[in-house]
C-alpha atoms as a PDB file:
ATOM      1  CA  UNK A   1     -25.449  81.194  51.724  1.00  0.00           C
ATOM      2  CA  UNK A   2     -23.805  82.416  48.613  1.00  0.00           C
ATOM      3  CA  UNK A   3     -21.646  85.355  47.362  1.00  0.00           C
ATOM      4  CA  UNK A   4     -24.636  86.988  45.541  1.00  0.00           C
ATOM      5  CA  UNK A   5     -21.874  90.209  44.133  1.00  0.00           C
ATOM      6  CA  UNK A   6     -18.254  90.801  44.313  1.00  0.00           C
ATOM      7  CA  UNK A   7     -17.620  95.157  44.468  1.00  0.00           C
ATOM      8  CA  UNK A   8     -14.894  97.634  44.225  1.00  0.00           C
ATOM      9  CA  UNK A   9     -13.920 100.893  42.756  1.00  0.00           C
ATOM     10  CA  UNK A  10     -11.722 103.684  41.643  1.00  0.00           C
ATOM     11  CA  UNK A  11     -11.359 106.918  43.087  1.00  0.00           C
ATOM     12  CA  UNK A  12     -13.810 109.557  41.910  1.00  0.00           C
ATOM     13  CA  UNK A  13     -15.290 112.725  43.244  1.00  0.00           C
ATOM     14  CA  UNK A  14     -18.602 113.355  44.953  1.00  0.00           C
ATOM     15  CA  UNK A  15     -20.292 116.500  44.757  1.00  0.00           C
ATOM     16  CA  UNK A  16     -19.423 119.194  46.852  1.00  0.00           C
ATOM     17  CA  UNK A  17     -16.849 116.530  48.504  1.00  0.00           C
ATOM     18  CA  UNK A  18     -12.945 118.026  47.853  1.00  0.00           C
ATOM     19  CA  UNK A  19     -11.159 114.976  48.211  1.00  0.00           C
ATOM     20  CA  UNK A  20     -11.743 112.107  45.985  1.00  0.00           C
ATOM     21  CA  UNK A  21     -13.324 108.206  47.747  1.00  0.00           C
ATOM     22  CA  UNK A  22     -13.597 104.525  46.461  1.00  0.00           C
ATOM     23  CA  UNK A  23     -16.970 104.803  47.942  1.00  0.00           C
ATOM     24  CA  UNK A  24     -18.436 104.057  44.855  1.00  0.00           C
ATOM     25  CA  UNK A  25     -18.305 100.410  44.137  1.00  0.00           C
ATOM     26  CA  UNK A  26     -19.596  98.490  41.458  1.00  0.00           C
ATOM     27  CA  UNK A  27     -20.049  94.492  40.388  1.00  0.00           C
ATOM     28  CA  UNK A  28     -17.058  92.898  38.808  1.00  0.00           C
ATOM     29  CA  UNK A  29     -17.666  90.339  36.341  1.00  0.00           C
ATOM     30  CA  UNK A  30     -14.784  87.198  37.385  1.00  0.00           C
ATOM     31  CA  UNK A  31     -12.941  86.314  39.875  1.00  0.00           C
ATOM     32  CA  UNK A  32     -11.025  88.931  42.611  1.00  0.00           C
ATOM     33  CA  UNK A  33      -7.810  87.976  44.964  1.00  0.00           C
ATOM     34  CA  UNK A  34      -8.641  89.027  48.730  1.00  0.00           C
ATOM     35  CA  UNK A  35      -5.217  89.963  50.579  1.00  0.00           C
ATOM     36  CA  UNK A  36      -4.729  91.409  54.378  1.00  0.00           C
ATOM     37  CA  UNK A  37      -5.652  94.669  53.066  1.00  0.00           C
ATOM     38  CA  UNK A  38      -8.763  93.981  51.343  1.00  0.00           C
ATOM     39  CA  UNK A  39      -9.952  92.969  47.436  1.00  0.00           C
ATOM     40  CA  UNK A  40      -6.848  93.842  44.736  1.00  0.00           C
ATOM     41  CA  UNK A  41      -7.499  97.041  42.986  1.00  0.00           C
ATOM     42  CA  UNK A  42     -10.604  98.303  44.921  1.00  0.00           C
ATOM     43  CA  UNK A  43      -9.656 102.116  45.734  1.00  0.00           C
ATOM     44  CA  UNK A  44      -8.962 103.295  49.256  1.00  0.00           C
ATOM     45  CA  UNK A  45      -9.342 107.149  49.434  1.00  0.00           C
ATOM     46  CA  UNK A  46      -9.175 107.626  53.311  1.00  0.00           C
ATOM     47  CA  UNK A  47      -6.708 105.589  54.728  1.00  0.00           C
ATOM     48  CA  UNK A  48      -6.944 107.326  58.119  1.00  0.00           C
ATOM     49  CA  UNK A  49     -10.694 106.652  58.638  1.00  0.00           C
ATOM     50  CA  UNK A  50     -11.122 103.286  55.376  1.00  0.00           C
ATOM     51  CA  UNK A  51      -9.076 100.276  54.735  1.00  0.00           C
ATOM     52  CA  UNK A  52      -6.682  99.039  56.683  1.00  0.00           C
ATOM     53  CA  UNK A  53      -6.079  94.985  58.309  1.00  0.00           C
ATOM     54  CA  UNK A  54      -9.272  95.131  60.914  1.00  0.00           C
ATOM     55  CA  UNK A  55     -11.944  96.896  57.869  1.00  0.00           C
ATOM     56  CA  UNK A  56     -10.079  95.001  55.050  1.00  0.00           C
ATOM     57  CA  UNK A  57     -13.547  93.753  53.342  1.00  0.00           C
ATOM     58  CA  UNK A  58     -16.696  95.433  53.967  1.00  0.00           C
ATOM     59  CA  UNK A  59     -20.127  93.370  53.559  1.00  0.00           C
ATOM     60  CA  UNK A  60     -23.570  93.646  53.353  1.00  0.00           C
ATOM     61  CA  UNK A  61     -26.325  90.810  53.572  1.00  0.00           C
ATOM     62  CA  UNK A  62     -29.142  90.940  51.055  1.00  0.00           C
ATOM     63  CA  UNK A  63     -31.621  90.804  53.684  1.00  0.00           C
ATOM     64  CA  UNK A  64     -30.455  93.914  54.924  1.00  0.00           C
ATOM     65  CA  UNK A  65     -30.138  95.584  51.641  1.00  0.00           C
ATOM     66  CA  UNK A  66     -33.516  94.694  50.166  1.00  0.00           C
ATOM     67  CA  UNK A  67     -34.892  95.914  53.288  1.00  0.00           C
ATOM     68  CA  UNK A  68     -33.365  99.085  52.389  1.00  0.00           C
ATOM     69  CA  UNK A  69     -34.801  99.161  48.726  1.00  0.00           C
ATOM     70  CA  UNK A  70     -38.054  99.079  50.321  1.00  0.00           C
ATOM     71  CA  UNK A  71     -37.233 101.670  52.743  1.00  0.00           C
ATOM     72  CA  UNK A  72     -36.487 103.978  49.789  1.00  0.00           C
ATOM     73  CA  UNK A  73     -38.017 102.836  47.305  1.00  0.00           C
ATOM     74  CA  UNK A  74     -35.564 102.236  44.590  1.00  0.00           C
ATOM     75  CA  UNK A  75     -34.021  99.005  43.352  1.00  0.00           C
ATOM     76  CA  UNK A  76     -30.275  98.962  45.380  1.00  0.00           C
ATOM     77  CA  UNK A  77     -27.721  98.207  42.510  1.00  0.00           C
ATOM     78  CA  UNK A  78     -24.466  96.204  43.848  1.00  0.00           C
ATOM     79  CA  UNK A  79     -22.335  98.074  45.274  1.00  0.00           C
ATOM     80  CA  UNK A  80     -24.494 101.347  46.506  1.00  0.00           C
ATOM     81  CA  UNK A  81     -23.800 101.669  49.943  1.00  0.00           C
ATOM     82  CA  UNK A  82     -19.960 100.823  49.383  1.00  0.00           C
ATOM     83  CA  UNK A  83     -19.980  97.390  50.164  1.00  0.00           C
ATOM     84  CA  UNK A  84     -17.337  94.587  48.849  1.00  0.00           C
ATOM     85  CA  UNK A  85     -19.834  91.611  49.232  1.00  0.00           C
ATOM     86  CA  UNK A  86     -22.982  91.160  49.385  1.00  0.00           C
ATOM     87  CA  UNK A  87     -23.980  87.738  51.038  1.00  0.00           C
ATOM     88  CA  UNK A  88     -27.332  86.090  50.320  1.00  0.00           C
ATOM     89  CA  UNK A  89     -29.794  85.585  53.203  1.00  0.00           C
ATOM     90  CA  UNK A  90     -27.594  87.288  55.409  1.00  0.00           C
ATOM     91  CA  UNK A  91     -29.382  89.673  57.952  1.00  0.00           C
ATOM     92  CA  UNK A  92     -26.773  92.233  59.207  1.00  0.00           C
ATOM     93  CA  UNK A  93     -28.639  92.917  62.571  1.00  0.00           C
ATOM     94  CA  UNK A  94     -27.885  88.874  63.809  1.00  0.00           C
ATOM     95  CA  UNK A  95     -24.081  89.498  63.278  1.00  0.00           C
ATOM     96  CA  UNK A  96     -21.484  90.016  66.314  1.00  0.00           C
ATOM     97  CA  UNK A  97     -17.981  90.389  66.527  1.00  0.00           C
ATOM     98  CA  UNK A  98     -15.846  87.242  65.773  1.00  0.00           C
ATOM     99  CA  UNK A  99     -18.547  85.894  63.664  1.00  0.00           C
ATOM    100  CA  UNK A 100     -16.413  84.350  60.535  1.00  0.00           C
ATOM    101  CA  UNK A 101     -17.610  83.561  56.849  1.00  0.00           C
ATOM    102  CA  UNK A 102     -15.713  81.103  54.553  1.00  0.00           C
ATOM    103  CA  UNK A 103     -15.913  81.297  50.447  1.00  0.00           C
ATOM    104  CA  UNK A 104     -13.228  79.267  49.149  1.00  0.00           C
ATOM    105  CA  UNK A 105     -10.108  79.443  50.922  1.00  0.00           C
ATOM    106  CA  UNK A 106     -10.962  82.890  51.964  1.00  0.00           C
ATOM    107  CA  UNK A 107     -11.366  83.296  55.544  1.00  0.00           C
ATOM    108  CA  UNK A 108     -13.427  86.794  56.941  1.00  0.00           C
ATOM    109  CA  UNK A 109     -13.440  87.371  60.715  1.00  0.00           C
ATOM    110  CA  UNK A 110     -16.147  90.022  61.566  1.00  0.00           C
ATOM    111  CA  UNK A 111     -14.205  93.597  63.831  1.00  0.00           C
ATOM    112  CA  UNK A 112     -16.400  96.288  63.749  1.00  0.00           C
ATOM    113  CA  UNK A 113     -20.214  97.446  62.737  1.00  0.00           C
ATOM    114  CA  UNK A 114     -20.056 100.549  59.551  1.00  0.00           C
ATOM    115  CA  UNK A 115     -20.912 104.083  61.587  1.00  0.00           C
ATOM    116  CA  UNK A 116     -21.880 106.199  58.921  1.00  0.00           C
ATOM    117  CA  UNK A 117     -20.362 109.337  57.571  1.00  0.00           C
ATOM    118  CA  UNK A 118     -20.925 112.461  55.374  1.00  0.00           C
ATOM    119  CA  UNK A 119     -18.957 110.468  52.290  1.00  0.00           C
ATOM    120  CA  UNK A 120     -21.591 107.906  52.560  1.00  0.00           C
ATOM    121  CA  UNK A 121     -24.291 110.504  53.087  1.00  0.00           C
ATOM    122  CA  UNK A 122     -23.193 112.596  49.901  1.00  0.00           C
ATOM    123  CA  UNK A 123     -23.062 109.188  48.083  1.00  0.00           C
ATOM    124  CA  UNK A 124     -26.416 108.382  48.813  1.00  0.00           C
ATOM    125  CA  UNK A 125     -27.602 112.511  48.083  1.00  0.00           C
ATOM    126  CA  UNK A 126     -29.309 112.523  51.487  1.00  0.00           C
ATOM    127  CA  UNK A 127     -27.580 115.401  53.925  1.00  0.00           C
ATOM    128  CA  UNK A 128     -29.686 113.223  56.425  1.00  0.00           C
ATOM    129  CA  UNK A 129     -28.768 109.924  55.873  1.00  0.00           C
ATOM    130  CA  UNK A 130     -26.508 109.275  58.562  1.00  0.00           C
ATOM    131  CA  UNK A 131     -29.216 109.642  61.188  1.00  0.00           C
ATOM    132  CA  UNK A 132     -31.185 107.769  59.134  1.00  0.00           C
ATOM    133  CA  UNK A 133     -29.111 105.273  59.034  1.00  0.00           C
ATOM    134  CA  UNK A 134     -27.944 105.069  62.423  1.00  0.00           C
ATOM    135  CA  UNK A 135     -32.018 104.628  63.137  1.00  0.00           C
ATOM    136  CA  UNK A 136     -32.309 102.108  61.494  1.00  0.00           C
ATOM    137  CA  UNK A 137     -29.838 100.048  63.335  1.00  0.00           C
ATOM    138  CA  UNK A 138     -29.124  97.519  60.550  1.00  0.00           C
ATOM    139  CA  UNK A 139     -25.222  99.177  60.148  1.00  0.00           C
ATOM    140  CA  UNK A 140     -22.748  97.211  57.213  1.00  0.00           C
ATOM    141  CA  UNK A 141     -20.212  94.972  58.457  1.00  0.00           C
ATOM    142  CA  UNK A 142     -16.600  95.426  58.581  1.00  0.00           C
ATOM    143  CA  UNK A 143     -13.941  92.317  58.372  1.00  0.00           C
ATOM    144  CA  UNK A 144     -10.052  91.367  58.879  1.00  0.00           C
ATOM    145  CA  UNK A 145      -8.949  88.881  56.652  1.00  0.00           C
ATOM    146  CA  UNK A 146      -7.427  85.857  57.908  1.00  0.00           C
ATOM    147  CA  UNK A 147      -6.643  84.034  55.202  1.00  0.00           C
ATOM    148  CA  UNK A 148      -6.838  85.286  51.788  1.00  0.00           C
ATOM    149  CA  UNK A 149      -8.641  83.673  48.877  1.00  0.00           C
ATOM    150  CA  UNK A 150      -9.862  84.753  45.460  1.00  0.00           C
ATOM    151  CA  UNK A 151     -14.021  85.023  45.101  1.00  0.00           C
ATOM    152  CA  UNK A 152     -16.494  85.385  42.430  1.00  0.00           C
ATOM    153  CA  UNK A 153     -20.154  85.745  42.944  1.00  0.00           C
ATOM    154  CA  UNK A 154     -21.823  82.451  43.281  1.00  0.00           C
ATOM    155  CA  UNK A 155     -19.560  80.894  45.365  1.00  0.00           C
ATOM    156  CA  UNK A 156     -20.753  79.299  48.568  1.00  0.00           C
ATOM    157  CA  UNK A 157     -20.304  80.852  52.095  1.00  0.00           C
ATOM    158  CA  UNK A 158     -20.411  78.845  55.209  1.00  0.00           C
ATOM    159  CA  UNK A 159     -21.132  81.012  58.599  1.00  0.00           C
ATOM    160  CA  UNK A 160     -19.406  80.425  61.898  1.00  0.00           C
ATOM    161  CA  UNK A 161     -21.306  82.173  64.922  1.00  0.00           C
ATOM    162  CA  UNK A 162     -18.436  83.037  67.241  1.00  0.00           C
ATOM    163  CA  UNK A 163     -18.012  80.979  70.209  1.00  0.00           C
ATOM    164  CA  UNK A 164     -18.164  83.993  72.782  1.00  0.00           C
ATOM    165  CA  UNK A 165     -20.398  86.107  74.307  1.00  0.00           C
ATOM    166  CA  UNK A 166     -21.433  88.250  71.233  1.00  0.00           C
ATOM    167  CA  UNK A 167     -21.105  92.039  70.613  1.00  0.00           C
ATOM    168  CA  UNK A 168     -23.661  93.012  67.250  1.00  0.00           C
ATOM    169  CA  UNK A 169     -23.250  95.301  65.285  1.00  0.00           C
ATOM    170  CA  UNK A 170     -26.221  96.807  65.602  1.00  0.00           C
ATOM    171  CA  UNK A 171     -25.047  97.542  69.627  1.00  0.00           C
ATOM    172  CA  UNK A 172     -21.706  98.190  68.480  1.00  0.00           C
ATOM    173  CA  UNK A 173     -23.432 101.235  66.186  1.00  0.00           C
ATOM    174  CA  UNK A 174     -25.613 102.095  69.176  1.00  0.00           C
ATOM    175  CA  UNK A 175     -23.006 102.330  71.541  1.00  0.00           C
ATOM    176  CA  UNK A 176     -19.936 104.143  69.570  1.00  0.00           C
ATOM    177  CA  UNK A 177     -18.344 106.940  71.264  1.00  0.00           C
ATOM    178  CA  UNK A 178     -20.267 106.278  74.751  1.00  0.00           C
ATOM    179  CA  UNK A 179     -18.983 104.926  78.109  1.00  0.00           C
ATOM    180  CA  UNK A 180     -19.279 101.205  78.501  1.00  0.00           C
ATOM    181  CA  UNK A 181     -20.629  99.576  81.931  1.00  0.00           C
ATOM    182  CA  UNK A 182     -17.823  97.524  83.500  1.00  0.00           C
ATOM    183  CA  UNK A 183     -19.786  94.629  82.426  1.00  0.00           C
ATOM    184  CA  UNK A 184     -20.024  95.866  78.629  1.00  0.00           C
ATOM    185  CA  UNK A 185     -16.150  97.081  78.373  1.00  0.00           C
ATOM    186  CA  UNK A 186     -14.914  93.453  79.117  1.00  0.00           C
ATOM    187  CA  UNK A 187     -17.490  91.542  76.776  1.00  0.00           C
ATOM    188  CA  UNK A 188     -16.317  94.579  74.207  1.00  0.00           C
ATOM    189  CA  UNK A 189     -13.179  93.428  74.757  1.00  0.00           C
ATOM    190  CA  UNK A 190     -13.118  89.585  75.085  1.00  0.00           C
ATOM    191  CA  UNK A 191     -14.408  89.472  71.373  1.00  0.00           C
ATOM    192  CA  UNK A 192     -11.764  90.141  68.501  1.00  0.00           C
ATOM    193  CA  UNK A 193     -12.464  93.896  67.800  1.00  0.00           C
ATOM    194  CA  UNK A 194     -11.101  96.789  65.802  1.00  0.00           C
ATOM    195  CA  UNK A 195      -8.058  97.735  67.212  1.00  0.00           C
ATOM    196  CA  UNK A 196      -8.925 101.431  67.062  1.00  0.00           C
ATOM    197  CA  UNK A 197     -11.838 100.483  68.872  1.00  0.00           C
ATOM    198  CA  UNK A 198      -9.943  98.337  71.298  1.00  0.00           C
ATOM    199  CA  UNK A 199      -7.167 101.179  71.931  1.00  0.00           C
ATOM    200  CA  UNK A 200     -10.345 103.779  73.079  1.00  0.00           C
ATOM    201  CA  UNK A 201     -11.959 101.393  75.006  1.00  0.00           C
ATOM    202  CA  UNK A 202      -8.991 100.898  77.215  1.00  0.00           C
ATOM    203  CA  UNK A 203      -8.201 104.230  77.089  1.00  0.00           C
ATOM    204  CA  UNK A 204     -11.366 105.060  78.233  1.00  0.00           C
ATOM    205  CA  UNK A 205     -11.309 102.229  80.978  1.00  0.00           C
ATOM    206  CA  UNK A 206      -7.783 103.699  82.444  1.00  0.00           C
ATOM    207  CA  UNK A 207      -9.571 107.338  82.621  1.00  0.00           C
END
């Protein structure tokens, strides 16, 4: 595996959005410092709902995004659906919660799958892209960063499949908002989640 495109952006506005998002990403040519908080100088609009230590660096795999292309029928420029990184070979729908990828001395831990919104559907010019999306069960992934690093594209990534039973993000998509089974609710929470997602599982649990 290999960093195939390193993405960020400045704030801008989407049409008939009032507030302004870094949704828009695009390729940087060179190398970018990763921190806690995500890749130095990419714009984070929505700090209530973006950004943040547990969504710090938001990936795609290129297996995932070219099946997209095909799905609509347009080439899929770097950076289109928001993403930070784009990893080659990398299939978002095998990837689970504690997962970790390594570029350098950067060190990613997977939290939480991408549950789409109306900023992403505006971005994409589809008022219907969100169920779309969510249909297609192949959600973006979202990841802390334990130790930062600085990337370009082309470096290498190693994958480590977390050791636990694993929570994907295609079930975390499925199953946001809803009840878990006792069973579900401690797997959910044996793995390194979100914290937000952590907090309303528990909640939910002492209900």
């Amino acid at each position: 595996m290999k960093i195939l495109a390193v993405c960020r952006g400045a704030p801008e506005m989407l049409p008939g959005k009032k507030a302004k998002t870094g949704i828009n990403k695009h390729a940087v040519n060179g190398a970018v410092m990763i921190d806690e908080l995500g890749l130095l100088g990419d714009a984070i609009c929505n700090r209530k709902h973006h950004g943040g230590r547990d969504q710090a660096v938001y990936v795609e795999g290129s297996v995932t995004l070219n099946w997209w292309a095909s799905e609509l029928g347009r080439s899929l420029e770097p950076g289109t659906f928001g993403e930070n990184l784009i990893i080659e070979g990398l299939d978002n729908r095998e990837i689970a919660v504690g997962d970790q990828f390594i570029a350098g001395d950067l060190v990613l831990e997977v939290t939480s799958a991408r549950i789409p919104c109306s900023t992403f559907a505006a971005k994409m010019g589809d008022p219907q892209f969100v169920k779309r999306y969510i249909r297609a069960g192949r959600p973006g992934i979202y990841c802390r960063v334990l130790a930062g690093g600085t990337v370009s594209a082309d470096m290498a990534v190693t994958y480590l499949p977390y050791a636990g039973a694993r929570v994907t993000m295609p079930e975390m998509m499925a199953t946001f908002g809803r009840r878990l089974s006792p069973q579900d609710r401690a797997r959910y929470l044996a793995a390194p989640i979100h914290y937000k997602l952590r907090a309303f599982i528990e909640s939910d649990a002492a209900a």
